[in-house]
C-alpha atoms as a PDB file:
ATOM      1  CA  UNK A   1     -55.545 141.035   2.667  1.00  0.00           C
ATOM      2  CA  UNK A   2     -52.756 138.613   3.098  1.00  0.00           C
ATOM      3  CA  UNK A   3     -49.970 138.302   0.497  1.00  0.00           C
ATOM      4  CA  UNK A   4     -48.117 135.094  -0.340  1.00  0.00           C
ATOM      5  CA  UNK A   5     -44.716 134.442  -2.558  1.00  0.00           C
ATOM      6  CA  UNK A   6     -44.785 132.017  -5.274  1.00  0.00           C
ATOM      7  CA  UNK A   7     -42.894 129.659  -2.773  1.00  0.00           C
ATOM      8  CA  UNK A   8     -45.480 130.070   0.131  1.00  0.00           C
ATOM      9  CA  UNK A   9     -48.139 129.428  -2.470  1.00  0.00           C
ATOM     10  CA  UNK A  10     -46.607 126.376  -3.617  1.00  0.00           C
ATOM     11  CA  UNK A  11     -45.781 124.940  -0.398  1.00  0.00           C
ATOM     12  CA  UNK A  12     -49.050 125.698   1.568  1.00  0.00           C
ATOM     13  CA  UNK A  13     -49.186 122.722   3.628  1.00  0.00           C
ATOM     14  CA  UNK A  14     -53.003 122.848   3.806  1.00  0.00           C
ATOM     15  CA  UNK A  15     -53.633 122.881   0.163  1.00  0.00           C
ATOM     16  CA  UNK A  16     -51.296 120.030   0.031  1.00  0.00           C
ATOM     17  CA  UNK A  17     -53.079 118.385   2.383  1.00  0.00           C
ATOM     18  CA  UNK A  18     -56.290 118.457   0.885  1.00  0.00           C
ATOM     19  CA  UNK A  19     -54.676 118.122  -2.760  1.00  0.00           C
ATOM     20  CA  UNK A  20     -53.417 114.396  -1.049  1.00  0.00           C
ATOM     21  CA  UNK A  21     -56.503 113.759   0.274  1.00  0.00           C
ATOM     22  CA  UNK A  22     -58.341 114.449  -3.137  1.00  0.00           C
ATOM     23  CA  UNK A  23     -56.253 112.220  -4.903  1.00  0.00           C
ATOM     24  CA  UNK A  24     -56.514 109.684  -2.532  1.00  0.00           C
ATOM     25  CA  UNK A  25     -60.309 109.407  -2.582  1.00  0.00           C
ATOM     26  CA  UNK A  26     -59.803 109.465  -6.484  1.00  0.00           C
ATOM     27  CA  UNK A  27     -56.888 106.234  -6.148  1.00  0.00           C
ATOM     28  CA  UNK A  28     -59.669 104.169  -4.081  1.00  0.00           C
ATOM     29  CA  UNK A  29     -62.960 105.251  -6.790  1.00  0.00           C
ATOM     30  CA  UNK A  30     -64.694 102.356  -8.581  1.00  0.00           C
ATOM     31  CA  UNK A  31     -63.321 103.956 -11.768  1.00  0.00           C
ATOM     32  CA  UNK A  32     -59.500 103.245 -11.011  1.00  0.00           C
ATOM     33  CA  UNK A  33     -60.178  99.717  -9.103  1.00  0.00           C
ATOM     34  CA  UNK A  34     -61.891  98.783 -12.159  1.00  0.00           C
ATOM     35  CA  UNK A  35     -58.858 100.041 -14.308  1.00  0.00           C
ATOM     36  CA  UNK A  36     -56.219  98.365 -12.352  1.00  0.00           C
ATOM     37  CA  UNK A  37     -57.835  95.178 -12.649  1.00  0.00           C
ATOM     38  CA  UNK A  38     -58.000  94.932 -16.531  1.00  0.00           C
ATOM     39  CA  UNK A  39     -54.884  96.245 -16.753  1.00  0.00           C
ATOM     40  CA  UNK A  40     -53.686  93.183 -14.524  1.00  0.00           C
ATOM     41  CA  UNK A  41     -55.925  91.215 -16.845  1.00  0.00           C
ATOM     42  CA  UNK A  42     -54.446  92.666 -20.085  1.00  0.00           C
ATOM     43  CA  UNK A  43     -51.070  92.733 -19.016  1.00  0.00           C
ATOM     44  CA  UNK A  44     -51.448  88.810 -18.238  1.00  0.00           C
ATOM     45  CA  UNK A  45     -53.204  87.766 -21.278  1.00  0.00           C
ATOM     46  CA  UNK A  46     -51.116  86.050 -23.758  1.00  0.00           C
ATOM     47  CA  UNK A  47     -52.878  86.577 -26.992  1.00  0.00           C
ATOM     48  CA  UNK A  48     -53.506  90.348 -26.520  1.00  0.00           C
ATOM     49  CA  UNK A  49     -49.338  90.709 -25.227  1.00  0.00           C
ATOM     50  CA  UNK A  50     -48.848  88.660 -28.606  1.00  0.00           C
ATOM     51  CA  UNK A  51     -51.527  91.511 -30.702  1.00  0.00           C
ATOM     52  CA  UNK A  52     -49.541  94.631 -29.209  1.00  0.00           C
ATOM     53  CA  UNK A  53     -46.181  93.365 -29.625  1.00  0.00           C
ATOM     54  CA  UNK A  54     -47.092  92.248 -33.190  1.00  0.00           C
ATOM     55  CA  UNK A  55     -48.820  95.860 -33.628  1.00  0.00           C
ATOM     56  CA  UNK A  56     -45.186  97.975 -32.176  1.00  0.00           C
ATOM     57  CA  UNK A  57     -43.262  95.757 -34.513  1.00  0.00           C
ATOM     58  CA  UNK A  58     -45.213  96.673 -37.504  1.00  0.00           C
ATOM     59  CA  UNK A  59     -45.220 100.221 -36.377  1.00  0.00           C
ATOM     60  CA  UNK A  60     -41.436 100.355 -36.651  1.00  0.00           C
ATOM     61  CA  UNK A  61     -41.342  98.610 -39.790  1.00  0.00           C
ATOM     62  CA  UNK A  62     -43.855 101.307 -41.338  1.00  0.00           C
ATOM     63  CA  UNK A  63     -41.624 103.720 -40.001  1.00  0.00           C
ATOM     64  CA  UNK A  64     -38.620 101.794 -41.407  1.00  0.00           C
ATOM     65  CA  UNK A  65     -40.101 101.884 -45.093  1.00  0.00           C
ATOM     66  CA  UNK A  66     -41.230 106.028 -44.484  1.00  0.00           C
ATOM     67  CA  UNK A  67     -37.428 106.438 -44.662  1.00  0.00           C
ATOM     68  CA  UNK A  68     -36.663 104.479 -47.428  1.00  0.00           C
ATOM     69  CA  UNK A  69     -39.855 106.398 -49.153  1.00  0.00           C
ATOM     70  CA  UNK A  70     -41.558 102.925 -49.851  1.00  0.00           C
ATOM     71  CA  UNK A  71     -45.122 103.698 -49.996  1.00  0.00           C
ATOM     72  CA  UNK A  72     -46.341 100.591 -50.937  1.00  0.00           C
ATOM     73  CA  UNK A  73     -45.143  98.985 -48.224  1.00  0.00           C
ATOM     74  CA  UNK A  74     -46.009 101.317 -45.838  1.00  0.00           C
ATOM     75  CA  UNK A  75     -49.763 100.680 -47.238  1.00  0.00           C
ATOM     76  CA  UNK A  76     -49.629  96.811 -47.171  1.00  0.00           C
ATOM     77  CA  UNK A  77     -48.355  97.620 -43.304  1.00  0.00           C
ATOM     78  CA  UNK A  78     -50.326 100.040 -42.240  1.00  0.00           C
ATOM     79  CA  UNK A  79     -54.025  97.690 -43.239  1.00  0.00           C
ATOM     80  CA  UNK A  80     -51.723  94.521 -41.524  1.00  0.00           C
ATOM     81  CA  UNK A  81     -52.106  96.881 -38.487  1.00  0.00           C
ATOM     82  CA  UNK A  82     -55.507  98.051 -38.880  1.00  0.00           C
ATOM     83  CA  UNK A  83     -56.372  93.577 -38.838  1.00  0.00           C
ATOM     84  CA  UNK A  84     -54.312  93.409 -35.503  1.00  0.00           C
ATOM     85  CA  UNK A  85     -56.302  96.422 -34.408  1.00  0.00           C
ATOM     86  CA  UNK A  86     -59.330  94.908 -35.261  1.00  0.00           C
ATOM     87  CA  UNK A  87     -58.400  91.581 -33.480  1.00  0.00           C
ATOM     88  CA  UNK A  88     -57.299  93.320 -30.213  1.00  0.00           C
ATOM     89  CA  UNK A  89     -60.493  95.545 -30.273  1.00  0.00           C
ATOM     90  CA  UNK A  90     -62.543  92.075 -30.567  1.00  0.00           C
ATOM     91  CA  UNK A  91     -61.506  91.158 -26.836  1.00  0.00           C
ATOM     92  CA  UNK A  92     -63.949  92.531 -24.499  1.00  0.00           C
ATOM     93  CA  UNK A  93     -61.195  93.281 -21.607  1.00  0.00           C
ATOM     94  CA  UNK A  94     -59.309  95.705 -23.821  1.00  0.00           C
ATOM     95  CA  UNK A  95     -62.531  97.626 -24.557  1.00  0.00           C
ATOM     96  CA  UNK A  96     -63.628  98.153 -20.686  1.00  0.00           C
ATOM     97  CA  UNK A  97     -59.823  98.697 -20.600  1.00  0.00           C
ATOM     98  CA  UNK A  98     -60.264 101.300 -22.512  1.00  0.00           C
ATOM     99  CA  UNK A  99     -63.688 102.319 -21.441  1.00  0.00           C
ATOM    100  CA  UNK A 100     -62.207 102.676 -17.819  1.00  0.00           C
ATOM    101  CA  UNK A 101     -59.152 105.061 -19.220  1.00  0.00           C
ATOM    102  CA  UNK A 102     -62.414 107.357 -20.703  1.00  0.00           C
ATOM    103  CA  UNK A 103     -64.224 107.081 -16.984  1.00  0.00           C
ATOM    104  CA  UNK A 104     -61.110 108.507 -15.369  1.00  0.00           C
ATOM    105  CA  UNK A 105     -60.243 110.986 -17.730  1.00  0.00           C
ATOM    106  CA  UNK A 106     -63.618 112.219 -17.207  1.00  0.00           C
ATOM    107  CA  UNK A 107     -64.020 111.836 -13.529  1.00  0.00           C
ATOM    108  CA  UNK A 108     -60.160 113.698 -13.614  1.00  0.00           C
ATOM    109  CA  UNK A 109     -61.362 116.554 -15.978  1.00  0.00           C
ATOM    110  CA  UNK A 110     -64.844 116.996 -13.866  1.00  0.00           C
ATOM    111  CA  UNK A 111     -62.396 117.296 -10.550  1.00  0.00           C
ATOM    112  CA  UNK A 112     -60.372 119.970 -12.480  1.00  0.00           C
ATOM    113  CA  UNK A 113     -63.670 121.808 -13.787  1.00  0.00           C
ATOM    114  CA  UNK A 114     -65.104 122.215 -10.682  1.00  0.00           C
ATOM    115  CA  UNK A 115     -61.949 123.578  -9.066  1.00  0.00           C
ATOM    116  CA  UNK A 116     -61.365 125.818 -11.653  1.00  0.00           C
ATOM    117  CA  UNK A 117     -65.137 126.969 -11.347  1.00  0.00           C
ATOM    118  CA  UNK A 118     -65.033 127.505  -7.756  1.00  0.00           C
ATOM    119  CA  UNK A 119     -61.860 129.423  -7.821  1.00  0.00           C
ATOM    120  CA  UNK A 120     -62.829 131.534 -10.434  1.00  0.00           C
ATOM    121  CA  UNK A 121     -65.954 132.367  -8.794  1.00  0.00           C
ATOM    122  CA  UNK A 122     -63.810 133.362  -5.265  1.00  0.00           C
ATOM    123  CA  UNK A 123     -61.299 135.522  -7.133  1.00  0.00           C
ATOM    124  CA  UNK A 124     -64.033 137.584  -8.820  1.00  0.00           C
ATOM    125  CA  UNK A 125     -65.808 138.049  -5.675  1.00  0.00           C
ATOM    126  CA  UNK A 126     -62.574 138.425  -3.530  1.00  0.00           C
ATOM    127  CA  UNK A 127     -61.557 141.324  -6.300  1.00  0.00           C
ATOM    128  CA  UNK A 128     -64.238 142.717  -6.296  1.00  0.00           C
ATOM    129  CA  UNK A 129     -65.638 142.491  -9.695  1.00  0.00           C
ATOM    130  CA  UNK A 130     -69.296 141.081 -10.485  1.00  0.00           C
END
């Protein structure tokens, strides 16, 4: 049975290879295309730049107020930001935006399950145990 160093393992060429290729065929899947194109979408629509802006802003003020232990404000901030929330969720772009971030997380995890799977099946076999 051949024996590899952390180094050869890391640098194996072919698992590179196919690691590239992998990612590659995941880069060109419907699930990113559709991504990148609401995020081009989001990124050039004014009024939902204008909601997350507004929503950072009030996220440092809240965290302004924390320090000066002013609850109430914190509270009066914290339901402004749950409106602006509200407002940006309304827009149907940012929800298949966000949709498509769940596809790809999914499609990514599914990828890493079934490597994991298939591995884990060789190395018992390879050891020997059943």
């Amino acid at each position: 049975m051949a024996h590899y160093t952390n180094t050869e393992l890391i640098v194996r060429e072919d698992i590179l290879a196919k690691a590239k290729e992998l990612a590659e065929l995941i880069s060109t899947s419907n699930e990113v295309q559709f991504f990148q194109k609401a995020e081009v979408q989001i990124s050039s629509n004014d009024t939902i730049q204008v909601l997350i802006s507004a929503i950072k802003k009030k996220q440092k003020e809240i965290v302004a107020f924390e320090s000066f232990n002013n609850a109430k404000m914190v509270d009066k901030i914290e339901k402004e930001i749950v409106e602006l929330q509200d407002q940006l969720d309304s827009i149907p772009i940012v929800n298949e935006f966000r949709q498509s971030q769940e596809d790809i997380n999914y499609l990514l995890q599914l990828v890493m399950s079934i490597i994991r799977d298939t591995v884990s099946d060789k190395v018992a076999v390879e050891t020997g145990s059943k």
